[in-house]
C-alpha atoms as a PDB file:
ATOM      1  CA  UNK A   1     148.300 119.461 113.774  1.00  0.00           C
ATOM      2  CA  UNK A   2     148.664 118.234 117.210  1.00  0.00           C
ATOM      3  CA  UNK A   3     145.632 117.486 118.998  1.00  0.00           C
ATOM      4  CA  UNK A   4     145.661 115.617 122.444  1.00  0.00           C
ATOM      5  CA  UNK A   5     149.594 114.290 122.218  1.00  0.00           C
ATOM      6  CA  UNK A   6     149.332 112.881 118.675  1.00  0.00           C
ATOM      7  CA  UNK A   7     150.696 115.038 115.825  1.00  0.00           C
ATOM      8  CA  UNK A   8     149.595 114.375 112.113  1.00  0.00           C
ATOM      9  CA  UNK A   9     150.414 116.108 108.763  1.00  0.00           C
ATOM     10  CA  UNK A  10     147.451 117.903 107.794  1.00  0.00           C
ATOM     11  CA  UNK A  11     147.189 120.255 104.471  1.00  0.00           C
ATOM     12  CA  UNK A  12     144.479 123.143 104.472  1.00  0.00           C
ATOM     13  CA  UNK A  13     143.340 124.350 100.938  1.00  0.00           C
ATOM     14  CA  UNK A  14     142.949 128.368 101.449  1.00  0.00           C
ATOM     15  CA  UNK A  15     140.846 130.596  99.166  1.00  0.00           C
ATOM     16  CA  UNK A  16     141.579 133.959  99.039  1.00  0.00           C
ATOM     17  CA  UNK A  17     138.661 136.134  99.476  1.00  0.00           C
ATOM     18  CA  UNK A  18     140.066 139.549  98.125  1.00  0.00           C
ATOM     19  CA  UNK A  19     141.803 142.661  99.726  1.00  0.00           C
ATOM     20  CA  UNK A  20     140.709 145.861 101.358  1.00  0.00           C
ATOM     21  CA  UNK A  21     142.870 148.918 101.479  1.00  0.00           C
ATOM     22  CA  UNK A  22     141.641 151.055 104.675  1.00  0.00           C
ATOM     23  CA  UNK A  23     144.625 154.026 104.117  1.00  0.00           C
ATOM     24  CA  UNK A  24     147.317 153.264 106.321  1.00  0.00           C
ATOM     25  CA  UNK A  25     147.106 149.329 106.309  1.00  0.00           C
ATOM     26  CA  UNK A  26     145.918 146.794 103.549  1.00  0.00           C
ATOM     27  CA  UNK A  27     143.860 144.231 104.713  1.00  0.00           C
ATOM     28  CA  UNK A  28     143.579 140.082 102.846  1.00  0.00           C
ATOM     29  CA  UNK A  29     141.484 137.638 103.901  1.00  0.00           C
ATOM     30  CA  UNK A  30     141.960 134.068 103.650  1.00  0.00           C
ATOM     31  CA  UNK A  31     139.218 130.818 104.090  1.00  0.00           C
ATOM     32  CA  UNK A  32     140.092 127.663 104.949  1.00  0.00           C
ATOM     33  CA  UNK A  33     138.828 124.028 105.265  1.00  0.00           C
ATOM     34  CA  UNK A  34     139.467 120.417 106.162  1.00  0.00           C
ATOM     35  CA  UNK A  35     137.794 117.747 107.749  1.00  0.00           C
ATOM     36  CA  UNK A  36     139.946 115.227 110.601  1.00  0.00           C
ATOM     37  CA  UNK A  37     138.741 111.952 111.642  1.00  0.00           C
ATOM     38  CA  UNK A  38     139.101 112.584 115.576  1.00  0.00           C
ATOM     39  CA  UNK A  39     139.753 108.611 116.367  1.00  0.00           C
ATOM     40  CA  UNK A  40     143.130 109.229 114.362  1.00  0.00           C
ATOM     41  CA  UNK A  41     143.966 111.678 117.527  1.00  0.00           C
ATOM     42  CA  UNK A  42     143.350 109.454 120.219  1.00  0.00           C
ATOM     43  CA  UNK A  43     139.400 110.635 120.627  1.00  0.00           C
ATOM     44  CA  UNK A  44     137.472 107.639 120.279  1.00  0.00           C
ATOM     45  CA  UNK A  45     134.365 108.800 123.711  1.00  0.00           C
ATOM     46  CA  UNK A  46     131.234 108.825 122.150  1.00  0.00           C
ATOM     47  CA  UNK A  47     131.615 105.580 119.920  1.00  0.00           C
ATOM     48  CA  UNK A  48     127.716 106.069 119.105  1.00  0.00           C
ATOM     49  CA  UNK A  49     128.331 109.348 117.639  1.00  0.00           C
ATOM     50  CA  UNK A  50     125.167 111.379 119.116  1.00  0.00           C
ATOM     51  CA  UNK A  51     127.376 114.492 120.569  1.00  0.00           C
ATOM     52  CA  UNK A  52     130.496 114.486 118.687  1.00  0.00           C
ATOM     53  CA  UNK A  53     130.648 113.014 114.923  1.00  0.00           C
ATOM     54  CA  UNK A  54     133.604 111.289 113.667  1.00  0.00           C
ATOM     55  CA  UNK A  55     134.601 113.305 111.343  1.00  0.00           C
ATOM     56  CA  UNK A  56     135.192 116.462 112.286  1.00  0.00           C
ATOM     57  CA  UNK A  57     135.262 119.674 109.525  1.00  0.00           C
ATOM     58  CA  UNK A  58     137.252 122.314 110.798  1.00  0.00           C
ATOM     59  CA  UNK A  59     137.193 126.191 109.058  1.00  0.00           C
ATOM     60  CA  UNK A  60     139.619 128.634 109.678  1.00  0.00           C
ATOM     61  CA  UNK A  61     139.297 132.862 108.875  1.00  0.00           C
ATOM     62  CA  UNK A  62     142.395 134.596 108.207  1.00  0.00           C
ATOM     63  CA  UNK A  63     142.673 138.128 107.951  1.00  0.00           C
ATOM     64  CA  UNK A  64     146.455 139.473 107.063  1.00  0.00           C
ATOM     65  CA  UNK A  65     147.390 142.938 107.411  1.00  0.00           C
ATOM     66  CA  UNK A  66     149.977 144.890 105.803  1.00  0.00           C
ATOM     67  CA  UNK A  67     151.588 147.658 107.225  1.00  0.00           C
ATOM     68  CA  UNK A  68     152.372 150.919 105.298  1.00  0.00           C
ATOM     69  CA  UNK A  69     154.871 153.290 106.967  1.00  0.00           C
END
C-alpha cells in the first residue's frame, strides 16, 4: 500500500460473502478489513487527534464477476 510516497506491506483478511448467479454472469462478493497507523505513512497533522484518529480502519467491497459465453 502506498500512501503519500511511502510504501508498506499490508495483508487484508477477505471473507467471502456468497455468490449470485443472474443468467448470463455469476456474481461473488468479497469483504475486507484492516486498520493502518497513518504516522507510519508520513501523516503525522493533527497530533491531538480531534479530526483524523491515528489509527485508521480501512474496509474494502469486492464484487467479482464471471463471464459465461
Amino acid at each position: 500500500m502506498t500512501v503519500r510516497g511511502e510504501t508498506k506491506q499490508v495483508i487484508v483478511p477477505f471473507e467471502f460473502l456468497g455468490t449470485f448467479d443472474m443468467g448470463r454472469t455469476v456474481k461473488a462478493g468479497f469483504l475486507g478489513e484492516f486498520s493502518i497507523d497513518r504516522t507510519m505513512f508520513g501523516i503525522n497533522y493533527d497530533e491531538e487527534g480531534t479530526n483524523v484518529d491515528k489509527i485508521v480502519r480501512i474496509r474494502l467491497a469486492l464484487e467479482m464477476n464471471e463471464s459465461r459465453n
